[in-house]
PDB file of N, CA and C in Angstrom:
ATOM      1  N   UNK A   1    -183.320-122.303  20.194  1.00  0.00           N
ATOM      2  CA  UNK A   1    -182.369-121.262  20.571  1.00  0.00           C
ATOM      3  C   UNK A   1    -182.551-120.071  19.647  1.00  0.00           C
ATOM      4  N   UNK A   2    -182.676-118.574  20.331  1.00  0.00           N
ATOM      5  CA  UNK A   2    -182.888-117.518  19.382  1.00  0.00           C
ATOM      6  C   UNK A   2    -181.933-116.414  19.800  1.00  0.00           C
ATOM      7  N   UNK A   3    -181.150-116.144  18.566  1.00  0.00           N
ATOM      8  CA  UNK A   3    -179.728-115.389  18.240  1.00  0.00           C
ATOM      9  C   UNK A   3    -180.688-113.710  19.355  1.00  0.00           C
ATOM     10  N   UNK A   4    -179.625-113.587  20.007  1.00  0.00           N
ATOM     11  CA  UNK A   4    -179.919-111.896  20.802  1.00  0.00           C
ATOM     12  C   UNK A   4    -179.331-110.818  19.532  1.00  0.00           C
ATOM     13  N   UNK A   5    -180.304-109.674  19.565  1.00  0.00           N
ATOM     14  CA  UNK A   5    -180.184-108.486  18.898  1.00  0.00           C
ATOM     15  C   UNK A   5    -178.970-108.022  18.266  1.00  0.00           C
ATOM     16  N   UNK A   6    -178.014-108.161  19.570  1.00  0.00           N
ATOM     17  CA  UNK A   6    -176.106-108.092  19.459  1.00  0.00           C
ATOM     18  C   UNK A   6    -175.949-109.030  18.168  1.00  0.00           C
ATOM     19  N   UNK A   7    -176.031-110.039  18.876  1.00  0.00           N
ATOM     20  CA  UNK A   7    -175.549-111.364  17.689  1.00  0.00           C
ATOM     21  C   UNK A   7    -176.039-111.581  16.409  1.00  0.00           C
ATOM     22  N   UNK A   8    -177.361-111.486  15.836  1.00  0.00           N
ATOM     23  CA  UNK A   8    -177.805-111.109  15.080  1.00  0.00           C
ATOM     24  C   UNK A   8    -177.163-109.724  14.100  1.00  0.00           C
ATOM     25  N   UNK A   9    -177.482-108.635  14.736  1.00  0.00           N
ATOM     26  CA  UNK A   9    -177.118-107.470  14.291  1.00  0.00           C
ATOM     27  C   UNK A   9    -174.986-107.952  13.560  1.00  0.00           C
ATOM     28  N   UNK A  10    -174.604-108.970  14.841  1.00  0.00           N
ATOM     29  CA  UNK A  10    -173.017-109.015  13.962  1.00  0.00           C
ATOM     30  C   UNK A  10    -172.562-109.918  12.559  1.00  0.00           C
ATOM     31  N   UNK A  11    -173.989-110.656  12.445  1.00  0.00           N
ATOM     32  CA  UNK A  11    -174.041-111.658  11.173  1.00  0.00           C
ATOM     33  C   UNK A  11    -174.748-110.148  10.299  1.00  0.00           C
ATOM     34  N   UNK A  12    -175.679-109.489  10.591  1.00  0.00           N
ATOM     35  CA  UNK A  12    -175.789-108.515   9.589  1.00  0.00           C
ATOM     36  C   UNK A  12    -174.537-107.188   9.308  1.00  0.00           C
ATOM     37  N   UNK A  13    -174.353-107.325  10.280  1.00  0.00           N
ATOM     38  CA  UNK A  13    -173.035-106.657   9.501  1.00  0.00           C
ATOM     39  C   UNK A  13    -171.995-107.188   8.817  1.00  0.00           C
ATOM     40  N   UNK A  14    -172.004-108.359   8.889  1.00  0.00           N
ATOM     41  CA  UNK A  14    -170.767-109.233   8.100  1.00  0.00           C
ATOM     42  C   UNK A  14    -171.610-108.990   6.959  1.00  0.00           C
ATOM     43  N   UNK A  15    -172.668-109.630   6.827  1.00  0.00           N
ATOM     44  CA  UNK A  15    -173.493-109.836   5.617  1.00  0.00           C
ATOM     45  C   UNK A  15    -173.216-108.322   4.455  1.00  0.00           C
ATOM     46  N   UNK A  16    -173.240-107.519   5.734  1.00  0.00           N
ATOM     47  CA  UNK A  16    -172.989-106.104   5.023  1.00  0.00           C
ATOM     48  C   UNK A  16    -171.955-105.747   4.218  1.00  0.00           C
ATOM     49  N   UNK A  17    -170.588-106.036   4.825  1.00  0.00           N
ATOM     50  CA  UNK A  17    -169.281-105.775   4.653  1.00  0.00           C
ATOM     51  C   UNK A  17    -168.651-106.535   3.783  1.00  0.00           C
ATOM     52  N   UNK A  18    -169.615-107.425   3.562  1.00  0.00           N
ATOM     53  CA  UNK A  18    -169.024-108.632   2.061  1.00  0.00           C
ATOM     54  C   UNK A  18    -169.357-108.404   0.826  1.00  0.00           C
ATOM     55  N   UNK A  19    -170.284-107.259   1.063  1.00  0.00           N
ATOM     56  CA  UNK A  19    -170.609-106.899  -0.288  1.00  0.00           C
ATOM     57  C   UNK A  19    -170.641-105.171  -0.388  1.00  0.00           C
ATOM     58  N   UNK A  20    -169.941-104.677   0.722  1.00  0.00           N
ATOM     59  CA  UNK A  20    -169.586-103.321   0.823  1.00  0.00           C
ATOM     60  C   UNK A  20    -170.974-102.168   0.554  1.00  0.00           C
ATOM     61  N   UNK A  21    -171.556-103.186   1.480  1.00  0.00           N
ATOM     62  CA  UNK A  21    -172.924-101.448   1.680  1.00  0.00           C
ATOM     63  C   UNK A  21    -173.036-101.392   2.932  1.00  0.00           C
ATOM     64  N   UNK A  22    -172.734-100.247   3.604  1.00  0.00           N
ATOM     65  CA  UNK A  22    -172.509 -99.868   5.171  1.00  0.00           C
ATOM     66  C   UNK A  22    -173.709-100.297   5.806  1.00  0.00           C
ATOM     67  N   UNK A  23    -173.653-100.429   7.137  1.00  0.00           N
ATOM     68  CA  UNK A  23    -174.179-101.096   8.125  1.00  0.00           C
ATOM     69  C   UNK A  23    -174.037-100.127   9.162  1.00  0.00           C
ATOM     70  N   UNK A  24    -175.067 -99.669  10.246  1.00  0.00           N
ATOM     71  CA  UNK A  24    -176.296-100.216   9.559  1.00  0.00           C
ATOM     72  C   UNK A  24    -177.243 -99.372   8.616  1.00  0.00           C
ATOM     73  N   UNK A  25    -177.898 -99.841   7.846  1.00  0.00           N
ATOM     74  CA  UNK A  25    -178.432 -99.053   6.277  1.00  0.00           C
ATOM     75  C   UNK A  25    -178.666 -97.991   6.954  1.00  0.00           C
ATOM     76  N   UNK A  26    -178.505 -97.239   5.825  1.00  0.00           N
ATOM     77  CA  UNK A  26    -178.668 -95.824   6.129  1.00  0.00           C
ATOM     78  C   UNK A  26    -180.479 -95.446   5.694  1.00  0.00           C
ATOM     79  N   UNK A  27    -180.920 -95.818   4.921  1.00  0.00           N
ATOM     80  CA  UNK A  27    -182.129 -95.598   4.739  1.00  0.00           C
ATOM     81  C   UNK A  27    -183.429 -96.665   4.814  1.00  0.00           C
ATOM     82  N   UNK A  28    -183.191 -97.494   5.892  1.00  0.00           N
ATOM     83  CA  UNK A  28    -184.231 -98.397   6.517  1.00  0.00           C
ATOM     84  C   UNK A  28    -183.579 -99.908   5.881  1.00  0.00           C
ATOM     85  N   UNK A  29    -184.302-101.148   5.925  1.00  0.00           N
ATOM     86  CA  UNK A  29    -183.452-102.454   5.730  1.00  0.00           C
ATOM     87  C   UNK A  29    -183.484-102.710   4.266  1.00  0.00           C
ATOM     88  N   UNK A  30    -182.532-103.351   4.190  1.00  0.00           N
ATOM     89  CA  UNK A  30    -182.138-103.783   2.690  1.00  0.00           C
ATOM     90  C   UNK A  30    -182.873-104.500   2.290  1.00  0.00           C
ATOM     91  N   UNK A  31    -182.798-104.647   0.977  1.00  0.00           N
ATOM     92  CA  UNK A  31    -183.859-105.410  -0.292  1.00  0.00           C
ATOM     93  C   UNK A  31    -182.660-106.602  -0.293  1.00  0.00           C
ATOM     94  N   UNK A  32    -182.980-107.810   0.373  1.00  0.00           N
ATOM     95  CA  UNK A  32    -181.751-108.921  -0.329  1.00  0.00           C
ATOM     96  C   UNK A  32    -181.881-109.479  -1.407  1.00  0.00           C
ATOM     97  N   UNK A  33    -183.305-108.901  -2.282  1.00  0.00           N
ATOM     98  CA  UNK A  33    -183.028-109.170  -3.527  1.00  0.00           C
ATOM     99  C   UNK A  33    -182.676-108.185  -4.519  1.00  0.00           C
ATOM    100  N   UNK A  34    -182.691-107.060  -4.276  1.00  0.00           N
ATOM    101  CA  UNK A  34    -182.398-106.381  -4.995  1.00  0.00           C
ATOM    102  C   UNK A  34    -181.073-105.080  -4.848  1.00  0.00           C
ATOM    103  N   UNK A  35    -180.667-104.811  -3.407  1.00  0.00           N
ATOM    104  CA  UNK A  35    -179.525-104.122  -3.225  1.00  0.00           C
ATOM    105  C   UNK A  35    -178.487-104.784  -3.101  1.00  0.00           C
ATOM    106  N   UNK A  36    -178.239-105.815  -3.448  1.00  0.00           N
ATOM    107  CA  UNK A  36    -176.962-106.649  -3.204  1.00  0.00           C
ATOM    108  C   UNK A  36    -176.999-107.916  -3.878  1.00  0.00           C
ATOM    109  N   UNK A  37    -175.362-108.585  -4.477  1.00  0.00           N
ATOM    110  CA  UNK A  37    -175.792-109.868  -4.767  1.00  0.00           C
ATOM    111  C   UNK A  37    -174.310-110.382  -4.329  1.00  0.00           C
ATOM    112  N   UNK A  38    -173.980-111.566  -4.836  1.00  0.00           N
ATOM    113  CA  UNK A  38    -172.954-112.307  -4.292  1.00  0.00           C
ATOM    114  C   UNK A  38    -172.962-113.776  -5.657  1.00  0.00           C
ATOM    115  N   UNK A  39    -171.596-114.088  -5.065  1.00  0.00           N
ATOM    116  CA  UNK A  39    -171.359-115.774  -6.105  1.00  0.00           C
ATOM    117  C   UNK A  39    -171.617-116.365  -5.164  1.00  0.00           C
ATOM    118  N   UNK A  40    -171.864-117.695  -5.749  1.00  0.00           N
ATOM    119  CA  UNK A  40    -172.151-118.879  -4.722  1.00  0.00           C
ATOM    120  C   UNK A  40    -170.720-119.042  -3.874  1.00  0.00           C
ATOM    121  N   UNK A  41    -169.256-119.137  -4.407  1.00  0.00           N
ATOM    122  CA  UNK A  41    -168.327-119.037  -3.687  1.00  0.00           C
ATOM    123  C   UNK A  41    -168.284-118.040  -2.748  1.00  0.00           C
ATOM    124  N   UNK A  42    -169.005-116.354  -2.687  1.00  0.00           N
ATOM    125  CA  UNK A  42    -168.898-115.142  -1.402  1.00  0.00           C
ATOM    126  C   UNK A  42    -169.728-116.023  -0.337  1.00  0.00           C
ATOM    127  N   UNK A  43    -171.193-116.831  -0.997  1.00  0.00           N
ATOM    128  CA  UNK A  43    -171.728-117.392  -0.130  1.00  0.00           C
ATOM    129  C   UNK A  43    -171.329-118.624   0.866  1.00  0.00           C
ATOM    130  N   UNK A  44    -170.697-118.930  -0.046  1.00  0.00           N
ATOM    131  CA  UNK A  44    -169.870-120.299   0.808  1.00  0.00           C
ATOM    132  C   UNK A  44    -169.129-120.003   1.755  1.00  0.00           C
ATOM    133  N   UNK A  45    -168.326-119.615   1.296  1.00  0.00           N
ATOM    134  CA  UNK A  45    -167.169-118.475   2.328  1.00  0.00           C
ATOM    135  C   UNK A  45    -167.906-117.784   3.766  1.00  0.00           C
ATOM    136  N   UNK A  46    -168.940-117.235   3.382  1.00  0.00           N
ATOM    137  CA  UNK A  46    -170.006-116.564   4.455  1.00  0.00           C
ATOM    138  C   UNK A  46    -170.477-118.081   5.274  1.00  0.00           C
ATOM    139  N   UNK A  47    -170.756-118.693   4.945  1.00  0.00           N
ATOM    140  CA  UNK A  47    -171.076-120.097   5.713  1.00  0.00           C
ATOM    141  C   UNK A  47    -170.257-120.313   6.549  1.00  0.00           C
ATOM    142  N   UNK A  48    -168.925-120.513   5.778  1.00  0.00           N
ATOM    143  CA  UNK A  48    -167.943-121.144   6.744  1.00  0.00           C
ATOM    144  C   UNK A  48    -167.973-120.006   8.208  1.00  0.00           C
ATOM    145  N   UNK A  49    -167.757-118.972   7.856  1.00  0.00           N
ATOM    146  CA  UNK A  49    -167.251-118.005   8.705  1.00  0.00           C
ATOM    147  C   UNK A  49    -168.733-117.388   9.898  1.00  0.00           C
ATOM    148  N   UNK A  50    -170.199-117.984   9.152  1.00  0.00           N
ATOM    149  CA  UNK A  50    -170.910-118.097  10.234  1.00  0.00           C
ATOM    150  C   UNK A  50    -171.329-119.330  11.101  1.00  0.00           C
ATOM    151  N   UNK A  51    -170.611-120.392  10.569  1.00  0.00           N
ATOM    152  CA  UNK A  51    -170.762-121.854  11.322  1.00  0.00           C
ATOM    153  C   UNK A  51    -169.573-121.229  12.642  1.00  0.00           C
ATOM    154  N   UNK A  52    -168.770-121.026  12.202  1.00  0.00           N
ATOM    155  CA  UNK A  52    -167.657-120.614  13.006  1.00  0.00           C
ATOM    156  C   UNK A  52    -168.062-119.780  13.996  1.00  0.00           C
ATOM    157  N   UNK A  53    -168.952-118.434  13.569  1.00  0.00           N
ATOM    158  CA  UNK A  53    -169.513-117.667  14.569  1.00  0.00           C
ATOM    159  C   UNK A  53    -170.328-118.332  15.770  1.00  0.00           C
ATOM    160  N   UNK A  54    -171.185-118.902  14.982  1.00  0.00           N
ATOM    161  CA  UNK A  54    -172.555-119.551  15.820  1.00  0.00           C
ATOM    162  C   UNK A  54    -171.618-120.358  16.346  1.00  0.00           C
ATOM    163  N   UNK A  55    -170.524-121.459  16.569  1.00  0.00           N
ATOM    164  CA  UNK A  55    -170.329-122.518  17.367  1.00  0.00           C
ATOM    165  C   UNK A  55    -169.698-121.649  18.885  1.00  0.00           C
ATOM    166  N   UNK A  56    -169.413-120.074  18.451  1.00  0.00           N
ATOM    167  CA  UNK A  56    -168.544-119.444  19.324  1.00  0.00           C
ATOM    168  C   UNK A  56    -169.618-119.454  20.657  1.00  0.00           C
ATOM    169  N   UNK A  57    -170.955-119.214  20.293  1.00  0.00           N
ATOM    170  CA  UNK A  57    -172.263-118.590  21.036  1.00  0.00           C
ATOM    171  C   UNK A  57    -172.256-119.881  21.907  1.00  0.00           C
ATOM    172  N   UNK A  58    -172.073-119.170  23.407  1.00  0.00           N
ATOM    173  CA  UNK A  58    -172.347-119.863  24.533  1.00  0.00           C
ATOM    174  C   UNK A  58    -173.717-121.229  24.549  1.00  0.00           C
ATOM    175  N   UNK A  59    -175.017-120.613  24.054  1.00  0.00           N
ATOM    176  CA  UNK A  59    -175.836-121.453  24.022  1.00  0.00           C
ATOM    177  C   UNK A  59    -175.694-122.768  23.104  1.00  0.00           C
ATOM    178  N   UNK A  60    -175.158-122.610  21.741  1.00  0.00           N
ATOM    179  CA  UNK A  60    -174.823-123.538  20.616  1.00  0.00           C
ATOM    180  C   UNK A  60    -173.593-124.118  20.455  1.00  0.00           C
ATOM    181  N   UNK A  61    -173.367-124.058  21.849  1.00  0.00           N
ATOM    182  CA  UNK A  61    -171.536-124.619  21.920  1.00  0.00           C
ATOM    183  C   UNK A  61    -171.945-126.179  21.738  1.00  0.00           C
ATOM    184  N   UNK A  62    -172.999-126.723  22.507  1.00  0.00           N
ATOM    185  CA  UNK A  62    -172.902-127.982  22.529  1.00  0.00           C
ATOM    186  C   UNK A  62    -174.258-128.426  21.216  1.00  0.00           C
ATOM    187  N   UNK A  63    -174.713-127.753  20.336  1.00  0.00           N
ATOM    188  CA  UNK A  63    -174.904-128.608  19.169  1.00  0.00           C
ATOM    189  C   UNK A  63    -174.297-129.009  18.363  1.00  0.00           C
ATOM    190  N   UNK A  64    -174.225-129.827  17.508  1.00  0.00           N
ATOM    191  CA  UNK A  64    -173.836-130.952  16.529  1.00  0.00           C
ATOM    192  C   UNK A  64    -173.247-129.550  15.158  1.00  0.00           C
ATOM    193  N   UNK A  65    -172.172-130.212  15.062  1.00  0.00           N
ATOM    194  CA  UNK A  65    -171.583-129.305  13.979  1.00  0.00           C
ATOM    195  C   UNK A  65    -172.832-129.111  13.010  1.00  0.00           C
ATOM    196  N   UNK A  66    -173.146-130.461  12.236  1.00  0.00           N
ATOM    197  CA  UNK A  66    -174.567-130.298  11.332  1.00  0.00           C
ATOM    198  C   UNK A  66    -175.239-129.807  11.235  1.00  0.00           C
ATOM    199  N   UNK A  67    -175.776-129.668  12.737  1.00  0.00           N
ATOM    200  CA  UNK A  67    -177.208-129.006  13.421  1.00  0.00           C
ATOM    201  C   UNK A  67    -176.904-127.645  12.972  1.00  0.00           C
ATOM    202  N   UNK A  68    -175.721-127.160  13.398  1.00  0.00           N
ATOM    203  CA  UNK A  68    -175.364-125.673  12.974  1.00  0.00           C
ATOM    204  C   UNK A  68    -175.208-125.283  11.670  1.00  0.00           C
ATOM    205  N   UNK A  69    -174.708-126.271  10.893  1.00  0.00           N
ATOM    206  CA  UNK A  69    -174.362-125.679   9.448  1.00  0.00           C
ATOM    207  C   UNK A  69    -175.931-125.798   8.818  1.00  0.00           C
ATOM    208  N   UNK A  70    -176.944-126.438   9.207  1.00  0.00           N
ATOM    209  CA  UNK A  70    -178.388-126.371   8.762  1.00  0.00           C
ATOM    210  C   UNK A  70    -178.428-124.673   9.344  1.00  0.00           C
ATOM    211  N   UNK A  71    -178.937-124.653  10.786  1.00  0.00           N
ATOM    212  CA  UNK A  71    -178.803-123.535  10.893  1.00  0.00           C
ATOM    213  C   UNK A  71    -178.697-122.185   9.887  1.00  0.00           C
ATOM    214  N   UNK A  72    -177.382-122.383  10.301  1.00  0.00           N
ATOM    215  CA  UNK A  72    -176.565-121.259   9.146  1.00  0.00           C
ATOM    216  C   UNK A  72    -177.424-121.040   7.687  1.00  0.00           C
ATOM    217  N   UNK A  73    -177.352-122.486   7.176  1.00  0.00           N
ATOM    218  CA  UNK A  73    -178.102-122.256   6.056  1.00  0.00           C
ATOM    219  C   UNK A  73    -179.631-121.624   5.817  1.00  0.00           C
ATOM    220  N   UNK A  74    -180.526-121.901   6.538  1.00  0.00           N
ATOM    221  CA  UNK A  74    -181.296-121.077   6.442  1.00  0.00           C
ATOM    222  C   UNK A  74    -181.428-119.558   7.006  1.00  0.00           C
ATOM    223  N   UNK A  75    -180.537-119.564   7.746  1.00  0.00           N
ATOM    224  CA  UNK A  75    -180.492-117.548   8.048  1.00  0.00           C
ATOM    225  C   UNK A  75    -179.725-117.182   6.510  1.00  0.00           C
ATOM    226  N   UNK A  76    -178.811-117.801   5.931  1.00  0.00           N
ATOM    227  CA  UNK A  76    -178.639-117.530   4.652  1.00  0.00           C
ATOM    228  C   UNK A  76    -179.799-117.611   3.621  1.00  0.00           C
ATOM    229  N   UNK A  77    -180.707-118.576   3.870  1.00  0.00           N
ATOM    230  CA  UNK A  77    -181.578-118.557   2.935  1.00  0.00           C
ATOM    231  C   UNK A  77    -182.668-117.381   3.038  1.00  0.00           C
ATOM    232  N   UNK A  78    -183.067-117.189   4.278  1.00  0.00           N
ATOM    233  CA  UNK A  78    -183.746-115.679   4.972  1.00  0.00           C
ATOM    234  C   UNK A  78    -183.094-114.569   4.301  1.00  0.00           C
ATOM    235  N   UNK A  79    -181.604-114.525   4.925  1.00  0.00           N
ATOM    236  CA  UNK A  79    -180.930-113.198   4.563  1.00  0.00           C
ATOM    237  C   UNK A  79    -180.029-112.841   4.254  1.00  0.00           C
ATOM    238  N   UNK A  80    -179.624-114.363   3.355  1.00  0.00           N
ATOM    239  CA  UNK A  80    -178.455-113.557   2.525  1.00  0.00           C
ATOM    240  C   UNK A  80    -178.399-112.903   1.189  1.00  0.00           C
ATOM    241  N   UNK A  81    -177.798-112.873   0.509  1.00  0.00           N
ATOM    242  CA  UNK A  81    -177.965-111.734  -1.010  1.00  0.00           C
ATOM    243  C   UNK A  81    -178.653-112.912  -2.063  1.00  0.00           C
ATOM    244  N   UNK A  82    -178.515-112.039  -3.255  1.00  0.00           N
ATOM    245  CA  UNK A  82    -178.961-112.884  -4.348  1.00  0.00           C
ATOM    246  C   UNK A  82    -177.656-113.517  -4.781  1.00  0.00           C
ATOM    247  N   UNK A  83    -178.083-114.568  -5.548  1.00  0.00           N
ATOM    248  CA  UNK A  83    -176.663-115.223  -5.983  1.00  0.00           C
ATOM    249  C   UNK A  83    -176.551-114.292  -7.439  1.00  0.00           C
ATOM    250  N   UNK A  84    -175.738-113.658  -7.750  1.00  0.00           N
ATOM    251  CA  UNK A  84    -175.626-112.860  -9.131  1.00  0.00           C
ATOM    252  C   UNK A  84    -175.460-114.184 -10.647  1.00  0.00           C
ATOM    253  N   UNK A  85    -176.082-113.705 -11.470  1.00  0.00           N
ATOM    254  CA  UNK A  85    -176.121-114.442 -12.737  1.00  0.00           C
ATOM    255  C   UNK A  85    -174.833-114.761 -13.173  1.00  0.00           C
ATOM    256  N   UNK A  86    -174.530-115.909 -13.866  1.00  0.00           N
ATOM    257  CA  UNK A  86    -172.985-115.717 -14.442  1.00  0.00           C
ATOM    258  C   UNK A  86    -171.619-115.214 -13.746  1.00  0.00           C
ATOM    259  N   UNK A  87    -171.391-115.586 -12.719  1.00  0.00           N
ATOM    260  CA  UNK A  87    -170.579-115.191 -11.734  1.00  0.00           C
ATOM    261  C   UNK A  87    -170.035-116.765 -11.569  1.00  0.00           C
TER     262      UNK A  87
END
């Protein structure tokens, strides 16, 4: 199953808005290692609230909660921020 442009584009804007740099970039795509970072708790939090998204999506209604929170985790591992030091 592969997330449409829409859907995609609304996990990058969350991604955006959690760490308050507007969406969509103003000067081509973000560095997720270097324009943004996050605690492991912003990240967790972001999990919950994209397991939640993805179960909404017509196609992934009927996978396995699991299946999804794997999911999730690697579009986080793709594209979410850095985890900040000492946080």
């Amino acid at each position: 199953m592969n997330l449409t442009k829409a859907q995609f584009a609304r996990i990058e804007k969350e991604l955006c808005r959690r760490v308050n740099l507007p969406y969509p970039p103003p000067n081509g795509p973000y560095d997720v290692s270097k324009d943004a970072t996050w605690t492991e708790a912003e990240e967790a939090d972001f999990k919950i609230w994209l397991v939640k998204y993805l179960r909404k999506i017509p196609g992934l209604k009927l996978m396995r909660k699991t299946a999804i929170e794997n999911w999730a985790g690697w579009i986080i591992f793709d594209f979410g921020w850095k985890i900040s030091d000492g946080e």
